[in-house]
PDB file of N, CA and C in Angstrom:
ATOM      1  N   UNK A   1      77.248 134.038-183.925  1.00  0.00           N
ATOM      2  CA  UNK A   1      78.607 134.434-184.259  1.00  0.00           C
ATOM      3  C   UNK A   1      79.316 135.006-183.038  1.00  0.00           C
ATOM      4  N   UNK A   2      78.954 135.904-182.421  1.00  0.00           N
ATOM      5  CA  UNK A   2      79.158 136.045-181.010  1.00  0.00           C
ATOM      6  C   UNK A   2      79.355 135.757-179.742  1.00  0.00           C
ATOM      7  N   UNK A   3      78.674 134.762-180.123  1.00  0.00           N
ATOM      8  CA  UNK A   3      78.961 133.562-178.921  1.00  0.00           C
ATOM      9  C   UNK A   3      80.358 132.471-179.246  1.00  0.00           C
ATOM     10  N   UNK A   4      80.704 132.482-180.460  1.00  0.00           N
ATOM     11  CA  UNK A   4      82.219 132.406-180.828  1.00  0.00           C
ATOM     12  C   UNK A   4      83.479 132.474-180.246  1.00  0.00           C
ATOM     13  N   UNK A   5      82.863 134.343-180.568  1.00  0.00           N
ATOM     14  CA  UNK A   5      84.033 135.304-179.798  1.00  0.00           C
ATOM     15  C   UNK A   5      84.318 135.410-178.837  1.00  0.00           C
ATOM     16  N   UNK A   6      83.291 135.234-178.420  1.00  0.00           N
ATOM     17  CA  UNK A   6      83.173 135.184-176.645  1.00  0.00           C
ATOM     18  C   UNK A   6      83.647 133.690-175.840  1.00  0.00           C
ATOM     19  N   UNK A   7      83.460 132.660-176.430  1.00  0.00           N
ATOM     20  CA  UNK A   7      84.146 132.078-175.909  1.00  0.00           C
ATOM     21  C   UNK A   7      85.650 131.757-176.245  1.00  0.00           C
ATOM     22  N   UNK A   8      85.848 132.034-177.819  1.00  0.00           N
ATOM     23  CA  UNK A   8      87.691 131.952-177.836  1.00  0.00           C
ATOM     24  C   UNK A   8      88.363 132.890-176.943  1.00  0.00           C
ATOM     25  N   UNK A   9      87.426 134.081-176.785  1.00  0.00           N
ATOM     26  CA  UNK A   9      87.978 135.259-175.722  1.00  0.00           C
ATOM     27  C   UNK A   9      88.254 134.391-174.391  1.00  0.00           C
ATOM     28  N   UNK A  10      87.087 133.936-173.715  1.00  0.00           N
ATOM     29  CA  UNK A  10      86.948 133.450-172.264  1.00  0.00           C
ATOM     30  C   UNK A  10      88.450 131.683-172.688  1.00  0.00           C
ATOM     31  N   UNK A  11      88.347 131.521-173.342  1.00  0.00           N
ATOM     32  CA  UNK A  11      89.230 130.499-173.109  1.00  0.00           C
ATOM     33  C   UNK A  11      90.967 130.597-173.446  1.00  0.00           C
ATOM     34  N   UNK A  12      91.249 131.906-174.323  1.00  0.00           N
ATOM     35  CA  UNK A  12      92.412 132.677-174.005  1.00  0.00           C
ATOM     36  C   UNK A  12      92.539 133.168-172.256  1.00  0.00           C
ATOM     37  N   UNK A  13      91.525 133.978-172.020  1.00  0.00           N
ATOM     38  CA  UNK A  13      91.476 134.708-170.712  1.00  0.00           C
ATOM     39  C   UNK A  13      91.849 133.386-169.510  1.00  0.00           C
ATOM     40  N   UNK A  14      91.373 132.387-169.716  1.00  0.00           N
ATOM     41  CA  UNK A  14      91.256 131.130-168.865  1.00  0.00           C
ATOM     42  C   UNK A  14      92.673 130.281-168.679  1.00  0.00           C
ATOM     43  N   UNK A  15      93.378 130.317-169.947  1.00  0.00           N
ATOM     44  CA  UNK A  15      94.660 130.188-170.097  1.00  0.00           C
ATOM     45  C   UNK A  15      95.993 131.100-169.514  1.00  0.00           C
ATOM     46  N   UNK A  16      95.286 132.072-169.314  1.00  0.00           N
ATOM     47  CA  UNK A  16      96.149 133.089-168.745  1.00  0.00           C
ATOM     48  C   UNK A  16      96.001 133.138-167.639  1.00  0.00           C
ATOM     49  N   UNK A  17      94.704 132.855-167.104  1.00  0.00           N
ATOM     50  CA  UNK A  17      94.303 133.206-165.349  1.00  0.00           C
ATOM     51  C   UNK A  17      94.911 131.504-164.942  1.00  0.00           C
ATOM     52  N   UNK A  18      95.083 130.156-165.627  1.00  0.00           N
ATOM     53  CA  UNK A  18      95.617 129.513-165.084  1.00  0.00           C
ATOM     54  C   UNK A  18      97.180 129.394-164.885  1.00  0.00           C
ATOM     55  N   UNK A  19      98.136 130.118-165.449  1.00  0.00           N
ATOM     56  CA  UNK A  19      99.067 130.725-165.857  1.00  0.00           C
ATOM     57  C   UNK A  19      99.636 131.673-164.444  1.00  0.00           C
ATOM     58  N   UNK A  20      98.847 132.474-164.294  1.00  0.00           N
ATOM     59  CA  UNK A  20      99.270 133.826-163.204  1.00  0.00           C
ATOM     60  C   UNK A  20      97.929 134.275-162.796  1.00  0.00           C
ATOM     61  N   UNK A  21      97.294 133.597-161.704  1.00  0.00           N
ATOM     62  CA  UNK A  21      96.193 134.707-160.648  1.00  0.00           C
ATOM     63  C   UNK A  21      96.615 135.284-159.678  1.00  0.00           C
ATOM     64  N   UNK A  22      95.643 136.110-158.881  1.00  0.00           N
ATOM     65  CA  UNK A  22      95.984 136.452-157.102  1.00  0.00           C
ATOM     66  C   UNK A  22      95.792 135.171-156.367  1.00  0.00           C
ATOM     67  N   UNK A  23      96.643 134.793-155.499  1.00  0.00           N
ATOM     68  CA  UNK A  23      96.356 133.421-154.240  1.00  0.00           C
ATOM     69  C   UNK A  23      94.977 133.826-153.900  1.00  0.00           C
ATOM     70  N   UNK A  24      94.540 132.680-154.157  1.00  0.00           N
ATOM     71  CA  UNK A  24      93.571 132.544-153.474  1.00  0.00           C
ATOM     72  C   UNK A  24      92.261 132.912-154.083  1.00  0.00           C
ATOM     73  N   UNK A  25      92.271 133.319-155.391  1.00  0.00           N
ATOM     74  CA  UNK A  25      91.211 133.812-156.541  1.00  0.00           C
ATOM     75  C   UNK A  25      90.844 132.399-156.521  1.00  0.00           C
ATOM     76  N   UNK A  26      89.966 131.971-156.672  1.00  0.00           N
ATOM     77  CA  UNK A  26      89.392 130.558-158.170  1.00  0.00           C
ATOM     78  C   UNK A  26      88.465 131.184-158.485  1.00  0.00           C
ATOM     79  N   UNK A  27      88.574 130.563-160.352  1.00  0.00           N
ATOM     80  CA  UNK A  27      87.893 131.139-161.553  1.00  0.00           C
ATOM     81  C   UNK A  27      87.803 129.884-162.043  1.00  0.00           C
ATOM     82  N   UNK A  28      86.903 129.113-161.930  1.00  0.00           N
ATOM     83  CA  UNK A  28      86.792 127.681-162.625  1.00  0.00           C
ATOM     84  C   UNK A  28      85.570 127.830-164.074  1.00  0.00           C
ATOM     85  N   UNK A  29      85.530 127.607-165.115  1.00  0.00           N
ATOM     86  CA  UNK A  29      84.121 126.923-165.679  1.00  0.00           C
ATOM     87  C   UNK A  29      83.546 125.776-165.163  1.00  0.00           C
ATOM     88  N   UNK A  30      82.046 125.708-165.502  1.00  0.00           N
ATOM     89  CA  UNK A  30      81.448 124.517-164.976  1.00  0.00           C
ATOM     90  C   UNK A  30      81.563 123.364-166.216  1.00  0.00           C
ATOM     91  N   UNK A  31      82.249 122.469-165.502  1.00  0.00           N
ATOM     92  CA  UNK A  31      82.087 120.964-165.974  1.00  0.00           C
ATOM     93  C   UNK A  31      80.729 120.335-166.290  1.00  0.00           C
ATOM     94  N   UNK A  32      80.667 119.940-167.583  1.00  0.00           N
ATOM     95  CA  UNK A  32      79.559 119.110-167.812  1.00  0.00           C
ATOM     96  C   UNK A  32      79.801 117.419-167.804  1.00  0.00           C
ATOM     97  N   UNK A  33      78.244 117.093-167.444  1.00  0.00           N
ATOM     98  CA  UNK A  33      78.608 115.500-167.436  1.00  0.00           C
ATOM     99  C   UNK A  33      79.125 114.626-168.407  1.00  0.00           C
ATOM    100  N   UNK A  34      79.545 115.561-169.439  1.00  0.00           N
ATOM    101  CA  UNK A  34      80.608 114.620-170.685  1.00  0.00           C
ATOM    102  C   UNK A  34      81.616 114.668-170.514  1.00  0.00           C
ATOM    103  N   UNK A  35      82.665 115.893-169.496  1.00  0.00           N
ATOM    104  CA  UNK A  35      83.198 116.480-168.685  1.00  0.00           C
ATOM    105  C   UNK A  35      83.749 117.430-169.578  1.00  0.00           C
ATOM    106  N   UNK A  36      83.503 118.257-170.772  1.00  0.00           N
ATOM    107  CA  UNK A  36      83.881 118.954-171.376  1.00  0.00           C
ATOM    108  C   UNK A  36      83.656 120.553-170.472  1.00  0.00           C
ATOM    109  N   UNK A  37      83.733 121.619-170.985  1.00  0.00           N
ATOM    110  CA  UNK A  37      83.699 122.489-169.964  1.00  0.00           C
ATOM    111  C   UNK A  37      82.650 123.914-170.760  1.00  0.00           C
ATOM    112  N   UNK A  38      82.529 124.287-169.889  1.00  0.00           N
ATOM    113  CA  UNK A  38      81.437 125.484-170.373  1.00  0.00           C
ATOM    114  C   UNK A  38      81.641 126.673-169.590  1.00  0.00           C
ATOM    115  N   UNK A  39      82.255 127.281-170.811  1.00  0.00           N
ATOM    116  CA  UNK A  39      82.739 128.986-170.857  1.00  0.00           C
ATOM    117  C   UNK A  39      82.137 129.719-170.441  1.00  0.00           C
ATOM    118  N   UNK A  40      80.643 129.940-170.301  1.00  0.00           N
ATOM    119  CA  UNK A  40      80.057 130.357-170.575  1.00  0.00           C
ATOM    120  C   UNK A  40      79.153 130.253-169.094  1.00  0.00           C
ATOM    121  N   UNK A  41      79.440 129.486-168.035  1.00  0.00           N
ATOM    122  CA  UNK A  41      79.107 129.593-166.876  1.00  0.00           C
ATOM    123  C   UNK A  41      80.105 129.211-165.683  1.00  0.00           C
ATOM    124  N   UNK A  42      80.724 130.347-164.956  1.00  0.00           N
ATOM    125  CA  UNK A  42      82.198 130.147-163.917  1.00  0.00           C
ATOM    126  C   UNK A  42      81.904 129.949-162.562  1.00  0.00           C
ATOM    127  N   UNK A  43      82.473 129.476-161.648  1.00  0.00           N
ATOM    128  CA  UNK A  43      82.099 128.987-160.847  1.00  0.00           C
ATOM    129  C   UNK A  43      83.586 129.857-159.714  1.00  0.00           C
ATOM    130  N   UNK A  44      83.192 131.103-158.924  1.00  0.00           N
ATOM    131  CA  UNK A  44      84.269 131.953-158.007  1.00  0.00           C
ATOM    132  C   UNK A  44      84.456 132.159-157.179  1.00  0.00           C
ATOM    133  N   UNK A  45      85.760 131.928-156.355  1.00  0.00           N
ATOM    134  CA  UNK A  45      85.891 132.236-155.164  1.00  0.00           C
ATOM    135  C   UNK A  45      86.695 133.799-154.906  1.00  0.00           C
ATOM    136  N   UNK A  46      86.226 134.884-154.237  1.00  0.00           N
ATOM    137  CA  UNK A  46      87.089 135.573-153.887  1.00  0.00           C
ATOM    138  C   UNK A  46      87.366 136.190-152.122  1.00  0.00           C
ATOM    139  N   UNK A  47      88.692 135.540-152.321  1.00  0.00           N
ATOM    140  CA  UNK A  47      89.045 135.749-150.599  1.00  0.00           C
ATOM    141  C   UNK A  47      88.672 137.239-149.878  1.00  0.00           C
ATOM    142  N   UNK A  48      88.351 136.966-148.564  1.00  0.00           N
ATOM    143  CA  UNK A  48      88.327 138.161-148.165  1.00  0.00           C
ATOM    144  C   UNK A  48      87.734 137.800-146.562  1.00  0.00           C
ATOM    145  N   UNK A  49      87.844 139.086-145.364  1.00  0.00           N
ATOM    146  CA  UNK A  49      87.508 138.663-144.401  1.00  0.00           C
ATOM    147  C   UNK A  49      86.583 137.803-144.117  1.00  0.00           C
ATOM    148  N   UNK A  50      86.496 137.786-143.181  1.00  0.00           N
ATOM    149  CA  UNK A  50      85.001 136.407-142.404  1.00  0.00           C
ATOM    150  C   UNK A  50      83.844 137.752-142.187  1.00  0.00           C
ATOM    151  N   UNK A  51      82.827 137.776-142.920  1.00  0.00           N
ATOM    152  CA  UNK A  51      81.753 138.636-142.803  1.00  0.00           C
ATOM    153  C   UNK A  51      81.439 139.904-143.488  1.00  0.00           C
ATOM    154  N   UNK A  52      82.713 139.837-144.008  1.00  0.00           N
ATOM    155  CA  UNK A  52      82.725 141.252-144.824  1.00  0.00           C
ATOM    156  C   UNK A  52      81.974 141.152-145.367  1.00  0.00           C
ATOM    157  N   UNK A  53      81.356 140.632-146.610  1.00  0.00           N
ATOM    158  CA  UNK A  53      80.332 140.315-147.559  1.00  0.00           C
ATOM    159  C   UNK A  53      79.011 140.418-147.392  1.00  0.00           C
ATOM    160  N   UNK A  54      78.080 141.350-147.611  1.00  0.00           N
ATOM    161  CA  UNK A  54      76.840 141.230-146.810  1.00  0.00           C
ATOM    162  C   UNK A  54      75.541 140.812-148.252  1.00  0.00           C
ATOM    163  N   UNK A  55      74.664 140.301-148.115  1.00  0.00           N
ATOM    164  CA  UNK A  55      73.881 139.669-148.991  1.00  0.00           C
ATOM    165  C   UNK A  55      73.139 141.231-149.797  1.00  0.00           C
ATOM    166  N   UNK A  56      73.104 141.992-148.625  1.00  0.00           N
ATOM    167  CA  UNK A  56      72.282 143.253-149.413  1.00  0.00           C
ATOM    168  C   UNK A  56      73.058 144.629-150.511  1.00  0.00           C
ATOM    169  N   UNK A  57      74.557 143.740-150.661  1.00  0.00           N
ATOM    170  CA  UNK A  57      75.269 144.121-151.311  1.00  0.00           C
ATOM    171  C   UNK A  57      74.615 143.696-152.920  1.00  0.00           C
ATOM    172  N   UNK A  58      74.157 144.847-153.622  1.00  0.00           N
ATOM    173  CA  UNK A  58      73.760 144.119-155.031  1.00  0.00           C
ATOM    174  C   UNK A  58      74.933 144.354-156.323  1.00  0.00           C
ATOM    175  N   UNK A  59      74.584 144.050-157.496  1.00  0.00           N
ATOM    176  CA  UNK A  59      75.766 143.911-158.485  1.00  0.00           C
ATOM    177  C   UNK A  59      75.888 145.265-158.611  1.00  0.00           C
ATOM    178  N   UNK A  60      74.925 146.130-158.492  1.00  0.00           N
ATOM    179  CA  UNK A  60      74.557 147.524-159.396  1.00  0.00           C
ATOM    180  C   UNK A  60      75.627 147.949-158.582  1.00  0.00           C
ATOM    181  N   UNK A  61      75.550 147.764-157.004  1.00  0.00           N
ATOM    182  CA  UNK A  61      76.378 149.004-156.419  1.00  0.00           C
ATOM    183  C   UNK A  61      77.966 148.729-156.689  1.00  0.00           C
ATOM    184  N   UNK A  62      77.978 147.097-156.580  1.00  0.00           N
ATOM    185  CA  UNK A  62      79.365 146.989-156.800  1.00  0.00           C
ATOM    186  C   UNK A  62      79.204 147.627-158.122  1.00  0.00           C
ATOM    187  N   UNK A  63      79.270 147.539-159.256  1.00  0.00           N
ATOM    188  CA  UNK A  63      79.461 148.184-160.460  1.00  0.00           C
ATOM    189  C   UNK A  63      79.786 149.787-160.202  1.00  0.00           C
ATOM    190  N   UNK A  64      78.750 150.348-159.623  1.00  0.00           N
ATOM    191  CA  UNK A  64      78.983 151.740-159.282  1.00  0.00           C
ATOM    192  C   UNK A  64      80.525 151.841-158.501  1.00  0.00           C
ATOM    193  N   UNK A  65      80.446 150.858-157.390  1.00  0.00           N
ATOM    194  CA  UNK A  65      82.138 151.177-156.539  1.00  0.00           C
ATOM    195  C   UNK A  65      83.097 150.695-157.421  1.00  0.00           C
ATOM    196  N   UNK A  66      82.984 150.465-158.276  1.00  0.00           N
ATOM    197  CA  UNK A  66      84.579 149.995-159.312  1.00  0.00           C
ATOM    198  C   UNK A  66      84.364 151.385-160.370  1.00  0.00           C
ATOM    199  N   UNK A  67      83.401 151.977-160.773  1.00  0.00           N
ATOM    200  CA  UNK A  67      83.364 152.966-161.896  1.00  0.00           C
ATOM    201  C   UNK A  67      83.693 153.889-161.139  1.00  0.00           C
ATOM    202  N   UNK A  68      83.622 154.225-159.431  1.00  0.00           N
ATOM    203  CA  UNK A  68      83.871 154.983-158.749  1.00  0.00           C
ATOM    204  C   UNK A  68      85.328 155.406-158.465  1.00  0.00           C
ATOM    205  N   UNK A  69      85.818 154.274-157.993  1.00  0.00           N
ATOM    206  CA  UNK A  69      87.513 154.071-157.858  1.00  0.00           C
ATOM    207  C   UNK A  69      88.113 154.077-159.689  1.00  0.00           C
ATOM    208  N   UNK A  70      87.787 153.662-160.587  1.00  0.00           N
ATOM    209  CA  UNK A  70      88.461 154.365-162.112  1.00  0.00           C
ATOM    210  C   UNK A  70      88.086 155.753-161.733  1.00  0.00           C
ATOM    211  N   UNK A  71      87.000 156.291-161.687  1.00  0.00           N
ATOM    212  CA  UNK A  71      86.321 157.909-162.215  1.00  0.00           C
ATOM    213  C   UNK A  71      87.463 158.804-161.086  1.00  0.00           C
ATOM    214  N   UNK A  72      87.602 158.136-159.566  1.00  0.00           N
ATOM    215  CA  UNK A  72      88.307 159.235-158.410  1.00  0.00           C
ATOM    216  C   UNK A  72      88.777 158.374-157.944  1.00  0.00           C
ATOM    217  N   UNK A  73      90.590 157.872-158.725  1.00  0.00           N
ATOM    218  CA  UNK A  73      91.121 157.488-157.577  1.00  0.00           C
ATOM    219  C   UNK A  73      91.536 157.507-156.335  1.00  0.00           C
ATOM    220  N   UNK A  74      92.007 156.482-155.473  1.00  0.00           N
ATOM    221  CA  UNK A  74      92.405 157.243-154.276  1.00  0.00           C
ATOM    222  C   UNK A  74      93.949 156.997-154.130  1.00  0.00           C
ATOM    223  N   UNK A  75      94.685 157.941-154.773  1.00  0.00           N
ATOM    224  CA  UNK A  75      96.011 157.137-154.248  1.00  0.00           C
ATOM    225  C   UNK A  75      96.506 157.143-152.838  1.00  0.00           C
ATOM    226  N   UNK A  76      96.053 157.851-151.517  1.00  0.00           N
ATOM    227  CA  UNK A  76      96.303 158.116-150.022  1.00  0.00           C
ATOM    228  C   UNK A  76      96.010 156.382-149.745  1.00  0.00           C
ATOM    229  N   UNK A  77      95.395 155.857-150.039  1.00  0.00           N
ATOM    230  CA  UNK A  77      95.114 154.540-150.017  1.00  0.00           C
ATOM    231  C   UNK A  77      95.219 153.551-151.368  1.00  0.00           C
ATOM    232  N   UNK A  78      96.580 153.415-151.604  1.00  0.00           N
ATOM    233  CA  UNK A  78      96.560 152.236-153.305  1.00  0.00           C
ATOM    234  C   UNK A  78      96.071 150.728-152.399  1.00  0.00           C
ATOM    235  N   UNK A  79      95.260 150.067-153.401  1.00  0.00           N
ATOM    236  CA  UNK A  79      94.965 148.615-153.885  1.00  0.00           C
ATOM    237  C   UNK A  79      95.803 148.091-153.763  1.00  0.00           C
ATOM    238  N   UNK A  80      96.366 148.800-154.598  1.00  0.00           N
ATOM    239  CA  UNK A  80      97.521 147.743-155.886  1.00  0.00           C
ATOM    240  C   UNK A  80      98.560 148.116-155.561  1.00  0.00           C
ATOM    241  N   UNK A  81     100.044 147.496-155.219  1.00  0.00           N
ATOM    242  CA  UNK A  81     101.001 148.127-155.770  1.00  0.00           C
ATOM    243  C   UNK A  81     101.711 148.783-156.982  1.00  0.00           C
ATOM    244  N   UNK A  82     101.586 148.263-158.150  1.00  0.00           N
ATOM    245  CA  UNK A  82     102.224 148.132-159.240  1.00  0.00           C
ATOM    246  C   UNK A  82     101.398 149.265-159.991  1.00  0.00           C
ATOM    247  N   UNK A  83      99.913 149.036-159.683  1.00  0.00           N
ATOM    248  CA  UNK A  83      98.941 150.254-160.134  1.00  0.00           C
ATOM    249  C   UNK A  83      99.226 151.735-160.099  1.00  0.00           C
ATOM    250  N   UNK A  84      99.202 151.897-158.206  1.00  0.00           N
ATOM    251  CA  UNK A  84      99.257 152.594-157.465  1.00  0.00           C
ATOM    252  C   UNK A  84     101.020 153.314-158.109  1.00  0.00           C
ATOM    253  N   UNK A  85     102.295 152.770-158.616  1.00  0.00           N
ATOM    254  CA  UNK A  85     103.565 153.350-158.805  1.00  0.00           C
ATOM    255  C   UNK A  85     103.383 153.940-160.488  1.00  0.00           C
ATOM    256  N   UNK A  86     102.516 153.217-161.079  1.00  0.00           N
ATOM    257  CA  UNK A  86     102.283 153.630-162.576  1.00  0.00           C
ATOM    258  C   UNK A  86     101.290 154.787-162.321  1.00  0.00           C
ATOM    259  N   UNK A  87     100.330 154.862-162.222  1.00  0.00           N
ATOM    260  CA  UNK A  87      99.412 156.178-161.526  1.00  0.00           C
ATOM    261  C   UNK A  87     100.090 157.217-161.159  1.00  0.00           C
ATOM    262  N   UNK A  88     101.004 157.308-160.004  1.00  0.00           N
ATOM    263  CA  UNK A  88     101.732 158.429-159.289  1.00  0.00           C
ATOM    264  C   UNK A  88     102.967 158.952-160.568  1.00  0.00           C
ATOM    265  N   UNK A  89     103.776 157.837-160.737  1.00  0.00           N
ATOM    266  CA  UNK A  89     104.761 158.096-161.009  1.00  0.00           C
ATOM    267  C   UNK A  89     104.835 158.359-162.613  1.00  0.00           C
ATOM    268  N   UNK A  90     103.681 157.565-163.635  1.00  0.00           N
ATOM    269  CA  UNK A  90     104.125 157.639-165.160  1.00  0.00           C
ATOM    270  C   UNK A  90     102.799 158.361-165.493  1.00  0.00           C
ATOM    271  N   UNK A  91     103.126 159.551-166.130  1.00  0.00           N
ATOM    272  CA  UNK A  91     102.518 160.376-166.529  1.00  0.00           C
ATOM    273  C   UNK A  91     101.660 159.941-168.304  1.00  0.00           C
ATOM    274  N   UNK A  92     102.395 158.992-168.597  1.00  0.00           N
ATOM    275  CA  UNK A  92     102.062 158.398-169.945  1.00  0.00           C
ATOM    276  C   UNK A  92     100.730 157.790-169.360  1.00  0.00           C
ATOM    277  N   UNK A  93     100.710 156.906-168.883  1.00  0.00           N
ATOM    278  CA  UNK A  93      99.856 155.696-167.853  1.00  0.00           C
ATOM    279  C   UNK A  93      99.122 156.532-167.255  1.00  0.00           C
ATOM    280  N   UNK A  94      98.882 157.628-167.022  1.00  0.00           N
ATOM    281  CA  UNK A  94      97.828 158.194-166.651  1.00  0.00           C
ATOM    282  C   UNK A  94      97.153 159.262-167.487  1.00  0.00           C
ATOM    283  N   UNK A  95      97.551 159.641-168.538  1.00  0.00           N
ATOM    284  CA  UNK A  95      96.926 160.302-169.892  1.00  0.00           C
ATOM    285  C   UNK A  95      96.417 158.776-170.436  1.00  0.00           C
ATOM    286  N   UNK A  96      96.538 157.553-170.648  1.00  0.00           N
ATOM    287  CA  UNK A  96      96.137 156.600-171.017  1.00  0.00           C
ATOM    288  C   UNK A  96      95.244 156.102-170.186  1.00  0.00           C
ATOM    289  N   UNK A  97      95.324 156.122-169.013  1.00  0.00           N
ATOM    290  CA  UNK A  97      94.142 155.355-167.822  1.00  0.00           C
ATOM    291  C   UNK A  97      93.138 156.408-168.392  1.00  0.00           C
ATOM    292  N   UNK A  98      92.987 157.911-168.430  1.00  0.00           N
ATOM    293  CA  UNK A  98      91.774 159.026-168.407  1.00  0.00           C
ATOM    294  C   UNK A  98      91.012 158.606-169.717  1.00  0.00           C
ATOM    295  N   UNK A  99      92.130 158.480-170.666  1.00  0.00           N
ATOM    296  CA  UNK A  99      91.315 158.506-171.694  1.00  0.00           C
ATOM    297  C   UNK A  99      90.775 157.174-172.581  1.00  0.00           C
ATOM    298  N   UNK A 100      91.305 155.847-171.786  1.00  0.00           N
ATOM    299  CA  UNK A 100      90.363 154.910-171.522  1.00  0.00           C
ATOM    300  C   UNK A 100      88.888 155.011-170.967  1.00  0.00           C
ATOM    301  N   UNK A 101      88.568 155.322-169.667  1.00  0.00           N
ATOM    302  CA  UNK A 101      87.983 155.823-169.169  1.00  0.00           C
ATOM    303  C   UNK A 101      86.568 156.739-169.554  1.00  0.00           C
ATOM    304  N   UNK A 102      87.030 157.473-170.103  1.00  0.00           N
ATOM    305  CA  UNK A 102      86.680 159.155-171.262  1.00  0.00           C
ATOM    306  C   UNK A 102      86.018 157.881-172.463  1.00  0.00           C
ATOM    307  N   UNK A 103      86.956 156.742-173.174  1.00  0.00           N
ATOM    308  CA  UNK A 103      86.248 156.470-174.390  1.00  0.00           C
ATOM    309  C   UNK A 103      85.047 155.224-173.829  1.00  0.00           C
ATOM    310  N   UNK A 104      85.106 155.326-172.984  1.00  0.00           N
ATOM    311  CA  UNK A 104      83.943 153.773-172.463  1.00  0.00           C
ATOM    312  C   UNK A 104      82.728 154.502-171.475  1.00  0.00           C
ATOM    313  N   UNK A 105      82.789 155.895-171.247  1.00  0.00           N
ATOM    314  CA  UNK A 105      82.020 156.321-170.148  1.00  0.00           C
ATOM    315  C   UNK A 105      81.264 156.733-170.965  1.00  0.00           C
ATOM    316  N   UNK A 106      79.608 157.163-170.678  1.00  0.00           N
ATOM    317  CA  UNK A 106      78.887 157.533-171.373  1.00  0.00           C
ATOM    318  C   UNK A 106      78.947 159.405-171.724  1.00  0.00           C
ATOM    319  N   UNK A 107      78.155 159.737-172.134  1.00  0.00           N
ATOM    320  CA  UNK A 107      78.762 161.427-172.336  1.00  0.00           C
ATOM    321  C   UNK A 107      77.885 161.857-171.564  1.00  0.00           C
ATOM    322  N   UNK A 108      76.396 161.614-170.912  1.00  0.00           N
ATOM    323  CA  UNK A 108      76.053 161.817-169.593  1.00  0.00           C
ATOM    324  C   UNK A 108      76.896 162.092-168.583  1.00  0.00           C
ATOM    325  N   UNK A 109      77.607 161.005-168.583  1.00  0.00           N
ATOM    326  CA  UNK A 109      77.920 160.909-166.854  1.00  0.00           C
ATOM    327  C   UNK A 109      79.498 161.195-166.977  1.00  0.00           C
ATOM    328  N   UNK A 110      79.931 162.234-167.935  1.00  0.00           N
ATOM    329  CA  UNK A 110      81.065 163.533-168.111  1.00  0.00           C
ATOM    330  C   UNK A 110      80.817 164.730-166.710  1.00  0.00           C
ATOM    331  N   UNK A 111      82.040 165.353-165.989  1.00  0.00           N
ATOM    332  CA  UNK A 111      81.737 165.749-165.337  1.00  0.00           C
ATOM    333  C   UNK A 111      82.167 166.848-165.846  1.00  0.00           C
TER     334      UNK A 111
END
């Protein structure tokens, strides 16, 4: 049943990312030899310098550096533009970013 959801999810999401990405993202599914497509395994490019990327980079840490940047932003340095003006400037959008945040974090790792 789950595997359902998950793919009407991934093929809404797929419709939208073909719609409006960042230049230079690709987010493809893999084509099968009937040529139908499969949700369920993507095939990604994401731009970035020549070398930056180092192999001993594992998923865990990236995971940790994205829970890091939600948990302590940095606004002296924004990402994002559009992020970075909702953050500073709308006080709504940031009682809503925390307590996103607050409902998905574990109650351990509360500071």
């Amino acid at each position: 049943m789950s595997g359902g959801i998950a793919r009407g999810r991934l093929a809404e999401e797929r419709k939208a990312w073909r719609r409006n990405h960042p230049h230079g993202f690709v987010a493809k599914p893999e084509t099968l030899p009937d040529g139908s497509v499969n949700l369920m395994t993507w095939h990604c490019t994401i731009p970035g310098k020549q070398g930056g990327w180092r192999p001993a980079i594992t998923v865990k840490q990236i995971l940790i550096g994205i829970q890091d940047l939600l948990d302590q932003p940095n606004p002296a340095d924004p990402a994002q533009t559009d992020g970075y003006h909702l953050f500073i400037q709308n006080s709504v959008f940031n009682v809503t970013y925390k307590s996103a945040i607050l409902a998905f974090m574990p109650p351990e790792l509360y500071h």
